[in-house]
N, C-alpha and C. Protein backbone atom coordinates (compact mmCIF):
# COMPACT_ATOMS: atom_id res chain seq x y z
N UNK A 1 -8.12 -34.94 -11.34
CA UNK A 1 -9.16 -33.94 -11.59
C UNK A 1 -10.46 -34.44 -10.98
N UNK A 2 -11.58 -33.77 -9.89
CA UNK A 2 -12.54 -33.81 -9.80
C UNK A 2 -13.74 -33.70 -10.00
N UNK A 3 -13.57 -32.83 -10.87
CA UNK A 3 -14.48 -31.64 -11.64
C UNK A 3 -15.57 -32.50 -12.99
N UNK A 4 -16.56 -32.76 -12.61
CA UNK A 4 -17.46 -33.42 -13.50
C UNK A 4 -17.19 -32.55 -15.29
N UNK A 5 -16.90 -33.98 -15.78
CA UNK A 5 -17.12 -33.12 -17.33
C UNK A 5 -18.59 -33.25 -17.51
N UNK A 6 -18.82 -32.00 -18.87
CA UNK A 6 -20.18 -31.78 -19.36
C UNK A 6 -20.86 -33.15 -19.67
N UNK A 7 -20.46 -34.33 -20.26
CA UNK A 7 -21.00 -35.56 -20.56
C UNK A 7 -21.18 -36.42 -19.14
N UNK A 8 -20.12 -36.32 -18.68
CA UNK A 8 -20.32 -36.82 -17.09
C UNK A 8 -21.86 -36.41 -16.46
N UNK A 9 -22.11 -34.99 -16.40
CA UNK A 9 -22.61 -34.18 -15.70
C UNK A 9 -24.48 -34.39 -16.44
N UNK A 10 -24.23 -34.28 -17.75
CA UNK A 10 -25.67 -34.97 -18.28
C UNK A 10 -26.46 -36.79 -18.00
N UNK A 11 -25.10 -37.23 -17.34
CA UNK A 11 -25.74 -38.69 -17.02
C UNK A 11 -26.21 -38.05 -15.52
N UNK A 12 -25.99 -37.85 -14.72
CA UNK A 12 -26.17 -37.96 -13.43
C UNK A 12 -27.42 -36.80 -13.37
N UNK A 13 -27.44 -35.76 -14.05
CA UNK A 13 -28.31 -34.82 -13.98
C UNK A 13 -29.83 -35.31 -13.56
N UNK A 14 -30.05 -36.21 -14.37
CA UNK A 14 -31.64 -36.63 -14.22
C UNK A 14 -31.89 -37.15 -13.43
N UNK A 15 -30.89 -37.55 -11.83
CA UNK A 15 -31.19 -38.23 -10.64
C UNK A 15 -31.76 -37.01 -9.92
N UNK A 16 -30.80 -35.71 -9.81
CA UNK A 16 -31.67 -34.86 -9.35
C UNK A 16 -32.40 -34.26 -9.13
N UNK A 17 -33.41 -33.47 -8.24
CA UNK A 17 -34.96 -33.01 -8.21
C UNK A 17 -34.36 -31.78 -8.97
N UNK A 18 -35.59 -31.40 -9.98
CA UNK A 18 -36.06 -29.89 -10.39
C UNK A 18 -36.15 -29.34 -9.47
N UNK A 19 -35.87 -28.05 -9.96
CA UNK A 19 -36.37 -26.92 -8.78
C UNK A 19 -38.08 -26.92 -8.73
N UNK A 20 -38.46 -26.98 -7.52
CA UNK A 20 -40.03 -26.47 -7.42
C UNK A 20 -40.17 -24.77 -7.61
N UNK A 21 -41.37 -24.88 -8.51
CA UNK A 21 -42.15 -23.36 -8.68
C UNK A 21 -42.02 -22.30 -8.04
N UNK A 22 -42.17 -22.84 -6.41
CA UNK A 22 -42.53 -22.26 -5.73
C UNK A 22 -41.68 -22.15 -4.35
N UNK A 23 -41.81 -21.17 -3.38
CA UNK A 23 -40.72 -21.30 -2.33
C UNK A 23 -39.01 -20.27 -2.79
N UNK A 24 -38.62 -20.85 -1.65
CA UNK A 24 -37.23 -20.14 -2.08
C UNK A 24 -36.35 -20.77 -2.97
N UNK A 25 -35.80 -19.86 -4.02
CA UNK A 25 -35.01 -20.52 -5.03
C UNK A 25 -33.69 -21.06 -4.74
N UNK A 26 -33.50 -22.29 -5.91
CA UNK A 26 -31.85 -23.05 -5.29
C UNK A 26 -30.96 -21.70 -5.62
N UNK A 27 -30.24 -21.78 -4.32
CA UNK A 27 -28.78 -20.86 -4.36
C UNK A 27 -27.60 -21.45 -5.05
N UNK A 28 -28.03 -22.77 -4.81
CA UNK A 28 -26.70 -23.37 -4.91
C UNK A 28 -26.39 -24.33 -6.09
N UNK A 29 -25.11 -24.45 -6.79
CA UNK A 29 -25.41 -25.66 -7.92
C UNK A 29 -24.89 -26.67 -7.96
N UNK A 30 -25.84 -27.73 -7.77
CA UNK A 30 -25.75 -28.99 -7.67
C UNK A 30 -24.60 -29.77 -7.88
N UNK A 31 -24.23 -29.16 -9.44
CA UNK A 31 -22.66 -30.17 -9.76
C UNK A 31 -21.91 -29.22 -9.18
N UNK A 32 -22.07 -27.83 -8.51
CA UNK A 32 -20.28 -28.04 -7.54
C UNK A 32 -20.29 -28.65 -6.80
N UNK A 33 -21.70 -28.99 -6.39
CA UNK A 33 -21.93 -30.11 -4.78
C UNK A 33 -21.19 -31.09 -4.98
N UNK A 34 -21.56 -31.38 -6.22
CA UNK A 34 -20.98 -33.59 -6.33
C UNK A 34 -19.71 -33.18 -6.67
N UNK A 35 -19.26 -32.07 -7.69
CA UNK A 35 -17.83 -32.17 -7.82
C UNK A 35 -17.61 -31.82 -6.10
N UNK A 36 -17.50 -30.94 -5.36
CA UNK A 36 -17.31 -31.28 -4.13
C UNK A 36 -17.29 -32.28 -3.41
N UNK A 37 -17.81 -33.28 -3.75
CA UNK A 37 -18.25 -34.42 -2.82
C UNK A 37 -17.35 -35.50 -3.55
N UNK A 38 -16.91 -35.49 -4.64
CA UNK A 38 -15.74 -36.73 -5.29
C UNK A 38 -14.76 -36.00 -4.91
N UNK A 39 -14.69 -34.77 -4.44
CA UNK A 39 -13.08 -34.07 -4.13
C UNK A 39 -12.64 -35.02 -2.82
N UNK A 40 -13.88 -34.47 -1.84
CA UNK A 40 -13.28 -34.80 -0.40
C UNK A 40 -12.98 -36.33 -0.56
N UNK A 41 -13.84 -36.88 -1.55
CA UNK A 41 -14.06 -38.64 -1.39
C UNK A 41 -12.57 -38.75 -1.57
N UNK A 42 -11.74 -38.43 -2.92
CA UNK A 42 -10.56 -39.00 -3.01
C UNK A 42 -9.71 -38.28 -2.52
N UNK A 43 -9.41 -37.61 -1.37
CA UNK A 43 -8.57 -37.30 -0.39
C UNK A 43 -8.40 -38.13 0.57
């Protein structure tokens, strides 16, 4: 399984930037990124 659990997902959370105020908003969410990114890792 790749897929960050909820406790997993609250440690690592606070490395990432907040969204800023201002500008264009995030489209995208972060933990499918990293769960994405431990997928490809253990292939």
């Amino acid at each position: 399984m790749s897929d960050l659990s909820d406790s997993e997902w609250e440690v690592v959370k606070p490395w990432f930037p907040a969204p800023k105020g201002f500008g264009h908003q995030r489209t995208v969410d972060l933990r499918e990124i990293l769960n994405a990114i431990f997928y490809v890792q253990r292939k």
